[in-house]
Protein backbone atom coordinates (compact mmCIF):
# COMPACT_ATOMS: atom_id res chain seq x y z
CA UNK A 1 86.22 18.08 -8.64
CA UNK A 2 85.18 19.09 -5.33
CA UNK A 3 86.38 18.09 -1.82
CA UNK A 4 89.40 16.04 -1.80
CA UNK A 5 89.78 14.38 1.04
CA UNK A 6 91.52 11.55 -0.15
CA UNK A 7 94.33 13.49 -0.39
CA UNK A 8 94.81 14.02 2.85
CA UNK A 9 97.68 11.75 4.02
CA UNK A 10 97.87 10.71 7.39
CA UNK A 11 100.74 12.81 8.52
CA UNK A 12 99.42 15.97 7.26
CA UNK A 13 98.48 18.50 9.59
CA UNK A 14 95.18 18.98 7.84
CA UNK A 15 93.85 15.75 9.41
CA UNK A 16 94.02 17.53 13.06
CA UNK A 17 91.58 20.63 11.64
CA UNK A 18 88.54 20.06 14.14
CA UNK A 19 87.19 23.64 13.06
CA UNK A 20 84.98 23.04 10.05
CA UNK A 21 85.71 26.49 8.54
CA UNK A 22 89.33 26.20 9.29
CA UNK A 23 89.10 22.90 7.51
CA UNK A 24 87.20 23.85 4.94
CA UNK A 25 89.93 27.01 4.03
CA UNK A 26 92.96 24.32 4.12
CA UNK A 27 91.14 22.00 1.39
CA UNK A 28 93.48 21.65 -1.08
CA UNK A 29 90.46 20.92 -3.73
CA UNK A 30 87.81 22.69 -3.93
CA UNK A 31 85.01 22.73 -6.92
CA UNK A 32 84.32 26.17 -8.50
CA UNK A 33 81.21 26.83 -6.82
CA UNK A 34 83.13 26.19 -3.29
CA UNK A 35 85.93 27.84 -3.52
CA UNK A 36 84.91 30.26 -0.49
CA UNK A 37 82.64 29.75 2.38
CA UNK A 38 79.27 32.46 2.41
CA UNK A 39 78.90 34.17 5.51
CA UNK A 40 75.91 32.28 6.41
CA UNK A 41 77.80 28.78 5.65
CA UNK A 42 80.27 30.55 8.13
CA UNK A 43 77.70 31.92 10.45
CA UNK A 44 76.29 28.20 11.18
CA UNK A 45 79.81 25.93 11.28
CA UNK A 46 81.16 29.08 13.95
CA UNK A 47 77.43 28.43 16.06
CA UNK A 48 78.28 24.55 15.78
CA UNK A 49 81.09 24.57 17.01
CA UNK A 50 80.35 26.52 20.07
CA UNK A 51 77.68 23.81 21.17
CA UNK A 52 79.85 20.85 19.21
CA UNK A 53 79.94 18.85 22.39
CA UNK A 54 76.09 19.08 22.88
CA UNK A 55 74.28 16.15 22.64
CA UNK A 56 71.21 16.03 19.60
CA UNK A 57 72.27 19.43 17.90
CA UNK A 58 70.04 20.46 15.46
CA UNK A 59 71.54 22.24 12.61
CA UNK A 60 69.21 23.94 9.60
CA UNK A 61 70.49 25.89 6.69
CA UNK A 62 69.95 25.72 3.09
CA UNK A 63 71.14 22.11 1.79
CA UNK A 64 74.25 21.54 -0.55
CA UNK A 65 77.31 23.94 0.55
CA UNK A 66 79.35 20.81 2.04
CA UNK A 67 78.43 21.81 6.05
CA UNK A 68 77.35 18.66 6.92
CA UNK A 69 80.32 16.68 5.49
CA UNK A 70 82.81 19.39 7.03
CA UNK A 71 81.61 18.72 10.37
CA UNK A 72 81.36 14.80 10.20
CA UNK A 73 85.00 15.05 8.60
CA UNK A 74 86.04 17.41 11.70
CA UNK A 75 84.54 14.86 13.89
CA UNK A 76 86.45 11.96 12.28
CA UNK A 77 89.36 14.19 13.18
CA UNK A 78 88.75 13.99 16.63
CA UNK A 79 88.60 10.12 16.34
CA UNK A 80 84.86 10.45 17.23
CA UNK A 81 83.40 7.71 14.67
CA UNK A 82 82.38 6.19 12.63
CA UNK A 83 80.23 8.39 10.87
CA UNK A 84 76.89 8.15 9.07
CA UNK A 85 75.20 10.77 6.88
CA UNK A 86 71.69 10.40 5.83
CA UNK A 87 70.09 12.55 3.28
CA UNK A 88 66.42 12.83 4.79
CA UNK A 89 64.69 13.10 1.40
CA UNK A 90 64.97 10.60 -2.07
CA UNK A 91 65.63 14.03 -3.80
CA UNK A 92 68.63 14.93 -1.45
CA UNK A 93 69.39 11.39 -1.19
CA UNK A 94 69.69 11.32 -5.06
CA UNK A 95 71.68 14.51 -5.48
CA UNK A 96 74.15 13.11 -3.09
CA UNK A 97 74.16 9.92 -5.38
CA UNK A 98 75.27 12.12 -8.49
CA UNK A 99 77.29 14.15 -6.54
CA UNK A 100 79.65 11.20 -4.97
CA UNK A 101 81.98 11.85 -7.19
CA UNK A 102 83.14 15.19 -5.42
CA UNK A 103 83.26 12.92 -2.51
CA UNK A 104 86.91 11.38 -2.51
CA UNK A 105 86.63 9.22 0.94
CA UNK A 106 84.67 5.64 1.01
CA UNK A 107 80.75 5.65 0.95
CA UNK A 108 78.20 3.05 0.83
CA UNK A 109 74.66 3.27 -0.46
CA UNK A 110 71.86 1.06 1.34
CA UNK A 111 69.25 -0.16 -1.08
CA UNK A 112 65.94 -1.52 0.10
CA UNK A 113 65.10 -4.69 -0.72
């Protein structure tokens, strides 16, 4: 299992975490290979958050530690949504397909036609 979101319930005080590393520390579910952040997963949520009100921040790391999904789910703390996350390659795009089920909050997959 990895992130569980869905178990946040509304009136937890987890839902108000607007730090991605914070948040990621209070996740009550974490899959083995997550269980802490690297310092370079650390390194790059601490610089995001510095510039988080920025507009067109441009974030690049090595793919496939979770940072992208802690910082949309920090911004969905902050009411600032909705939210859309777009794997830029069919590779990524597929890994996030097999991965979905680490994913425990609603998510849609657009098909072409």
């Amino acid at each position: 299992m990895g992130f569980d979101f869905g178990r946040l319930s509304t009136g937890n005080a987890i839902n108000k975490i607007t730090d991605p590393a914070a948040l990621f520390d209070a996740l009550p579910n974490k899959a083995g290979g997550y269980v802490y952040l690297r310092a370079v997963q650390k390194t790059v949520l601490d610089a995001w958050s510095a510039v988080r009100d920025r507009r067109d921040v441009v974030i690049k790391t090595n793919t496939g530690g979770g940072k992208t999904v802690l910082i949309l789910q920090c911004c969905l703390h902050e009411k600032k949504g909705p939210a859309l996350f777009w794997p830029r390659t069919r590779t990524w795009r597929r890994g996030c397909v097999r991965k979905r089920s680490d994913w425990a909050w609603p998510w849609s997959m657009i098909r072409r036609r």
